[in-house]
C-alpha atoms as a PDB file:
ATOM      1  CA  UNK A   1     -21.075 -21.823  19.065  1.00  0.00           C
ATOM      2  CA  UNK A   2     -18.334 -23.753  16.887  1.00  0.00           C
ATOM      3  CA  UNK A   3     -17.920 -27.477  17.804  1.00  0.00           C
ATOM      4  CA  UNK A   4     -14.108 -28.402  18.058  1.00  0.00           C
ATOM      5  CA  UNK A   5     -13.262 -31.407  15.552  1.00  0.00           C
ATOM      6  CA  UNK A   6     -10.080 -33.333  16.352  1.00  0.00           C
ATOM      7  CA  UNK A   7      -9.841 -33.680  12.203  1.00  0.00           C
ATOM      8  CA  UNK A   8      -8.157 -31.451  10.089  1.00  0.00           C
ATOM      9  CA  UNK A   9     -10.038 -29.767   6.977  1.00  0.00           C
ATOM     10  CA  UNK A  10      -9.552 -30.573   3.647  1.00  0.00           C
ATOM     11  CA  UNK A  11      -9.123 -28.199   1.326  1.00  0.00           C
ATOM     12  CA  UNK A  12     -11.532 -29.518  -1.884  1.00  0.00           C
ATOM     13  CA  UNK A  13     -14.164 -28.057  -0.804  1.00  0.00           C
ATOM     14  CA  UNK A  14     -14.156 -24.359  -1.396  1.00  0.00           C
ATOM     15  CA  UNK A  15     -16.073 -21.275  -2.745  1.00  0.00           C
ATOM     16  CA  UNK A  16     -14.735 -17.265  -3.948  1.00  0.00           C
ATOM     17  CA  UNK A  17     -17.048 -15.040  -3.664  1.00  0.00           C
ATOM     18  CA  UNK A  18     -16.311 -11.212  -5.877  1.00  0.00           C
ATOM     19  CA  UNK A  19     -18.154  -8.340  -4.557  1.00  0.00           C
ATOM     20  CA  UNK A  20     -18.363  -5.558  -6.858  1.00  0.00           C
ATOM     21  CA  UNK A  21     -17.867  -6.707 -10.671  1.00  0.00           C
ATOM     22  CA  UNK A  22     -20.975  -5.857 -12.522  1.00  0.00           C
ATOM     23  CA  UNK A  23     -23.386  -8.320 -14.167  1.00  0.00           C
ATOM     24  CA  UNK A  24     -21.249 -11.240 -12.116  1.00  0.00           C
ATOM     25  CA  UNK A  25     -22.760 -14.127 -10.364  1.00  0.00           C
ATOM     26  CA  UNK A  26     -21.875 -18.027 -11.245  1.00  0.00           C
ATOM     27  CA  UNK A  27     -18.799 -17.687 -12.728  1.00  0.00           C
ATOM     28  CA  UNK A  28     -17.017 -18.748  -9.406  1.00  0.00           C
ATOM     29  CA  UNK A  29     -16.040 -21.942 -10.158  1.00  0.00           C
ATOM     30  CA  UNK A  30     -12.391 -22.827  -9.698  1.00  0.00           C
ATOM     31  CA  UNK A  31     -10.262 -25.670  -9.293  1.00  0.00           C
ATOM     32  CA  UNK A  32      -7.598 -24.319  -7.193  1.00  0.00           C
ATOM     33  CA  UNK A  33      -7.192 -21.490  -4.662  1.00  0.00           C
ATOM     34  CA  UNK A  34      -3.053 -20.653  -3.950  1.00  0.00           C
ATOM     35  CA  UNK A  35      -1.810 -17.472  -2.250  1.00  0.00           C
ATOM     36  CA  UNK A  36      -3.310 -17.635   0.791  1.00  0.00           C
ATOM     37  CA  UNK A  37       0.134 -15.558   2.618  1.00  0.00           C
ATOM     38  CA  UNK A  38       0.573 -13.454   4.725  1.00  0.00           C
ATOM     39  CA  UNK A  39       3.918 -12.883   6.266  1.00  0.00           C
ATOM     40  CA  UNK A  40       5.521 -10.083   9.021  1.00  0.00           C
ATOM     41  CA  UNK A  41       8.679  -8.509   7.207  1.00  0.00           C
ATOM     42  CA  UNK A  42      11.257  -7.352   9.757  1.00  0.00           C
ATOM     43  CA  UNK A  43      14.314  -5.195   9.828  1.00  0.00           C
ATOM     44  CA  UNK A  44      17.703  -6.302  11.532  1.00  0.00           C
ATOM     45  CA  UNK A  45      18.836  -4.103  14.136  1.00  0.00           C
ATOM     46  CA  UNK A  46      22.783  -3.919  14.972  1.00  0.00           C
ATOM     47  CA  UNK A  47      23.225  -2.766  18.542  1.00  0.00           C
ATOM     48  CA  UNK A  48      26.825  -0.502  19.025  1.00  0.00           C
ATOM     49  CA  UNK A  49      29.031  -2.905  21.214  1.00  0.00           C
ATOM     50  CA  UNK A  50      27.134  -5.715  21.317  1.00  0.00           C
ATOM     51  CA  UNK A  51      28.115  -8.566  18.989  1.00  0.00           C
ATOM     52  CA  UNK A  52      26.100 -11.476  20.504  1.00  0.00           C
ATOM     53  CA  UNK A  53      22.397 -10.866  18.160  1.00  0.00           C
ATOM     54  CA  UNK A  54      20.711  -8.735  15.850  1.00  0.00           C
ATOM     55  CA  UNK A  55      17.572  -7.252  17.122  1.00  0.00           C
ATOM     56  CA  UNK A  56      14.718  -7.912  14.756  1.00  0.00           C
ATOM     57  CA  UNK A  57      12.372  -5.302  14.533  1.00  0.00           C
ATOM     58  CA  UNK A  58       8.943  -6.015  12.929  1.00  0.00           C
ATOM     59  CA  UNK A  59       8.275  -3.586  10.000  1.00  0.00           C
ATOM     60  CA  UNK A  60       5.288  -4.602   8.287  1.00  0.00           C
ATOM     61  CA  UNK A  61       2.775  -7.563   6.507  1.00  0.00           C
ATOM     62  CA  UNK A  62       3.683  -8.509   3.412  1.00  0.00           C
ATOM     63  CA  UNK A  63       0.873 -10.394   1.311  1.00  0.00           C
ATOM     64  CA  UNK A  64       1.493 -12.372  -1.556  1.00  0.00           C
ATOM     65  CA  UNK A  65      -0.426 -12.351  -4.615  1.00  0.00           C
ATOM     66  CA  UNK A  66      -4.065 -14.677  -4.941  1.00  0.00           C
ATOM     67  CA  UNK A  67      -4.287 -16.957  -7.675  1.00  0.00           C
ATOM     68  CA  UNK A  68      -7.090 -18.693  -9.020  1.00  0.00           C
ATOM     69  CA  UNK A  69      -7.347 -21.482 -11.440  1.00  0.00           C
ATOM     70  CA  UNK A  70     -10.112 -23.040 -13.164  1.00  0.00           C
ATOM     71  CA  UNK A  71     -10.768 -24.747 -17.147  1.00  0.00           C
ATOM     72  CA  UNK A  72     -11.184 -22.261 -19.686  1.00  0.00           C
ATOM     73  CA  UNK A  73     -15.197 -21.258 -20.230  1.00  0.00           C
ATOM     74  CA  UNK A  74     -16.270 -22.429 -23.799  1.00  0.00           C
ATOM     75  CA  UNK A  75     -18.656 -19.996 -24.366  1.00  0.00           C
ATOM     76  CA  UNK A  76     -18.402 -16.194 -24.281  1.00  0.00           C
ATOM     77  CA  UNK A  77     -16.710 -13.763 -22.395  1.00  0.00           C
ATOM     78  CA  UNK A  78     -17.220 -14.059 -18.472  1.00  0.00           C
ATOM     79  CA  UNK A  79     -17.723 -11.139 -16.774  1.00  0.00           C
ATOM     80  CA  UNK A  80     -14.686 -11.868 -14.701  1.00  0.00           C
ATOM     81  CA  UNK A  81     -12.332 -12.009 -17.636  1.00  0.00           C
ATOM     82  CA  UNK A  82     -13.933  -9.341 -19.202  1.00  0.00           C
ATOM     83  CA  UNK A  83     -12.709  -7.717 -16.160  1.00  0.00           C
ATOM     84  CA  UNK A  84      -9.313  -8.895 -16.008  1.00  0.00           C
ATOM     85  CA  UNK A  85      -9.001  -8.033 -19.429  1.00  0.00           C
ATOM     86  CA  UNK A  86     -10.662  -4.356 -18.549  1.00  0.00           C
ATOM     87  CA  UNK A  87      -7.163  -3.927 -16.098  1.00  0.00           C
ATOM     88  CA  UNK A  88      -4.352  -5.456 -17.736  1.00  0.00           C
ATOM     89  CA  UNK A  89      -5.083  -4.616 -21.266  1.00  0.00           C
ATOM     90  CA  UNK A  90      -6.564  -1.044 -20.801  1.00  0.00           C
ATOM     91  CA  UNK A  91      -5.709  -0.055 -17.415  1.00  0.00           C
ATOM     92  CA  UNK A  92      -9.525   0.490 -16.499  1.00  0.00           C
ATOM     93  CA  UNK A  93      -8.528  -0.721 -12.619  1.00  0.00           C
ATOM     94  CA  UNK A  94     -11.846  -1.568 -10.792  1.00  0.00           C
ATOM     95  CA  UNK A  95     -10.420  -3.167  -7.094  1.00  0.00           C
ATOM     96  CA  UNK A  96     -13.429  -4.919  -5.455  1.00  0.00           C
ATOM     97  CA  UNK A  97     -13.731  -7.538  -2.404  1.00  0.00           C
ATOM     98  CA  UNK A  98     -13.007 -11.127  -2.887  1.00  0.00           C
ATOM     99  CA  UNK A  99     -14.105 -13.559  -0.156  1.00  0.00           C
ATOM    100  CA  UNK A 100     -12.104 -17.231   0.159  1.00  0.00           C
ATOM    101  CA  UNK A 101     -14.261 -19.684   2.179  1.00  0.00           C
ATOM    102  CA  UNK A 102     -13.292 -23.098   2.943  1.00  0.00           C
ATOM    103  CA  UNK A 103     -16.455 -25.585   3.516  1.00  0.00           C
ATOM    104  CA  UNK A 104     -17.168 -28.418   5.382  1.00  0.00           C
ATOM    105  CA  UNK A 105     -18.512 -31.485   4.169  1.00  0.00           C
ATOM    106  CA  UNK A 106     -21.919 -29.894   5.374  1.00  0.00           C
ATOM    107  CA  UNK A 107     -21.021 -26.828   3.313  1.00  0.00           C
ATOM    108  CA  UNK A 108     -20.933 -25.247   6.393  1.00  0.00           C
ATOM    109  CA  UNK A 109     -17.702 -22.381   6.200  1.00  0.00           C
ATOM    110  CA  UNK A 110     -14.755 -23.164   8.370  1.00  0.00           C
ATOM    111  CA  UNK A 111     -12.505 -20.678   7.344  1.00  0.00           C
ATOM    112  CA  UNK A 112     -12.755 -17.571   5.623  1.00  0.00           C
ATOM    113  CA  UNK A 113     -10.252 -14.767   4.539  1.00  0.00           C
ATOM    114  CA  UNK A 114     -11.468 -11.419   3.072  1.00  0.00           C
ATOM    115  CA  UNK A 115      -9.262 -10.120   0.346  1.00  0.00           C
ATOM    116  CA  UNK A 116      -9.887  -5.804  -0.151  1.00  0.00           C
ATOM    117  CA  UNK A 117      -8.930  -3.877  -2.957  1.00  0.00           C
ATOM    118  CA  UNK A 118      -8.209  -6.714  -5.419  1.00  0.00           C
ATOM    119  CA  UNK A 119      -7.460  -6.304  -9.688  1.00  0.00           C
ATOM    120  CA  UNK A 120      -5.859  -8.511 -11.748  1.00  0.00           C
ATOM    121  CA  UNK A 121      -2.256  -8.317 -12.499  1.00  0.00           C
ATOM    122  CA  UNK A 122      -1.774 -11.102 -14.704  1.00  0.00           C
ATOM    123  CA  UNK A 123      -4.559 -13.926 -16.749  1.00  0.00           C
ATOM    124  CA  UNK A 124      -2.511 -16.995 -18.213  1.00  0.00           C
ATOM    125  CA  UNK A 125      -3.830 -19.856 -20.215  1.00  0.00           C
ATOM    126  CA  UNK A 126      -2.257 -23.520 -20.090  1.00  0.00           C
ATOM    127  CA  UNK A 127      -0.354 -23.942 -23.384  1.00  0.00           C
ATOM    128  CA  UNK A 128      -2.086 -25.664 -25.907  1.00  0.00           C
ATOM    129  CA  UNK A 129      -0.689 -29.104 -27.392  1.00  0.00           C
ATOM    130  CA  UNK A 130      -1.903 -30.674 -30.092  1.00  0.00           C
ATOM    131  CA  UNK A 131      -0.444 -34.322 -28.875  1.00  0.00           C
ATOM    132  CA  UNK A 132      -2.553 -34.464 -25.720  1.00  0.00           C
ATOM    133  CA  UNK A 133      -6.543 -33.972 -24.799  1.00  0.00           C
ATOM    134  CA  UNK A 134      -6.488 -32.023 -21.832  1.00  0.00           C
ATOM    135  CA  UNK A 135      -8.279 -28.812 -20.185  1.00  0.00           C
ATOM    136  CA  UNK A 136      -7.393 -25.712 -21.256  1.00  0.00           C
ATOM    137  CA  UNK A 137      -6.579 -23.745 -17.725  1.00  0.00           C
ATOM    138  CA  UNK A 138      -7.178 -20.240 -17.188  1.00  0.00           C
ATOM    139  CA  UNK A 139      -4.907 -19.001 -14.457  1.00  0.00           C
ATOM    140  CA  UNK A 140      -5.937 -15.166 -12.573  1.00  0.00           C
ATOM    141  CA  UNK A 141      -3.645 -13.346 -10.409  1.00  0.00           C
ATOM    142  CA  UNK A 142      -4.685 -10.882  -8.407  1.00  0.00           C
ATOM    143  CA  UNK A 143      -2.885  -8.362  -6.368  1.00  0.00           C
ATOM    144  CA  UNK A 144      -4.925  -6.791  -3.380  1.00  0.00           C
ATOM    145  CA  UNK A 145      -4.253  -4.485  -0.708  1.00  0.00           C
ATOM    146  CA  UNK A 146      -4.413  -6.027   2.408  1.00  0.00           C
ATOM    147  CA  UNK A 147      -6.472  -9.493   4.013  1.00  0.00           C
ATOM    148  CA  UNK A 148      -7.839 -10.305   6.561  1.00  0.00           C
ATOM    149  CA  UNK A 149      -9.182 -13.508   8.189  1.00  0.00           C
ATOM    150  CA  UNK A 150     -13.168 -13.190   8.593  1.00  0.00           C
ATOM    151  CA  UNK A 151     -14.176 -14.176  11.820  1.00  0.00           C
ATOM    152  CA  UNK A 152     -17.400 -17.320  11.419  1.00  0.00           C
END
C-alpha cells in the first residue's frame, strides 16, 4: 500500500526504460525527459437558435511528441542511435515500448507512464562552437501511438 507524502516529487530523479531494440541495455542515461502531454481535443458545437454557448464536444487525445536529451556518447554507435538512425535515414521503422519512471529518493517509482508504438522522428545535436567547452547534446524525438499512465 502507497504511503501519502504531503511533499511534492522532484523530477531529477528519473529512469527510461526501451523494450524491444535489439542488443540494448545501459544506454538509458538522459539528462532530461520533456513531452510528457496528453491533452482531450474537442469540437465546438453551434446549437440552431441558441446564441448564449457553444457546446464542446470531446473528440479525441492528442499526445505530444517525447523527447529525450542526454551528452553525446564518445565512443561508438549506441544501439539506440543506431536505431534512430535505422528510421529517419532509411525508413526501417521498428516502434517498441518505452517506459518513463519517476523515482524517489529511495529509488522507489512514483510515477510511471508507458509510451506504445514509439520511433524516432527526429535526432538533433547541440551546435558545436569552437569559443566555448561545453557538452555536446544529443536530442531524440519520438512520436508514439498512444500513453498511458502505469498504475505502481
Amino acid at each position: 500500500m502507497a504511503v501519502f507524502s504531503p511533499y511534492p516529487a522532484v523530477g531529477f530523479h528519473f529512469s527510461v526504460n526501451f523494450l524491444g531494440i535489439p542488443g540494448f541495455v545501459l544506454d538509458t542515461k538522459f539528462m532530461e525527459v520533456t513531452g510528457l502531454t496528453t491533452e482531450l481535443e474537442f469540437e465546438n458545437l453551434v446549437e440552431a437558435g441558441n446564441n448564449r454557448f457553444t457546446h464542446r464536444l470531446p473528440t479525441r487525445t492528442k499526445f505530444g511528441n517525447l523527447i529525450l536529451k542526454r551528452g553525446t556518447p564518445t565512443t561508438g554507435l549506441s544501439p539506440l542511435v543506431a536505431w534512430a538512425n535505422a528510421s529517419i535515414y532509411f525508413m526501417e521503422i521498428l516502434p517498441i515500448e518505452i517506459q518513463v519512471i519517476l523515482l524517489n529518493e529511495n529509488h522507489i517509482p512514483l510515477k510511471a507512464w508507458n509510451f506504445s508504438k514509439a520511433y524516432p522522428v527526429k535526432i538533433d545535436y547541440a551546435g558545436l562552437n569552437a569559443k566555448e567547452s561545453q557538452i555536446v547534446i544529443e536530442t531524440l524525438e519520438l512520436a508514439y501511438q498512444f500513453s498511458t499512465p502505469m498504475t505502481l
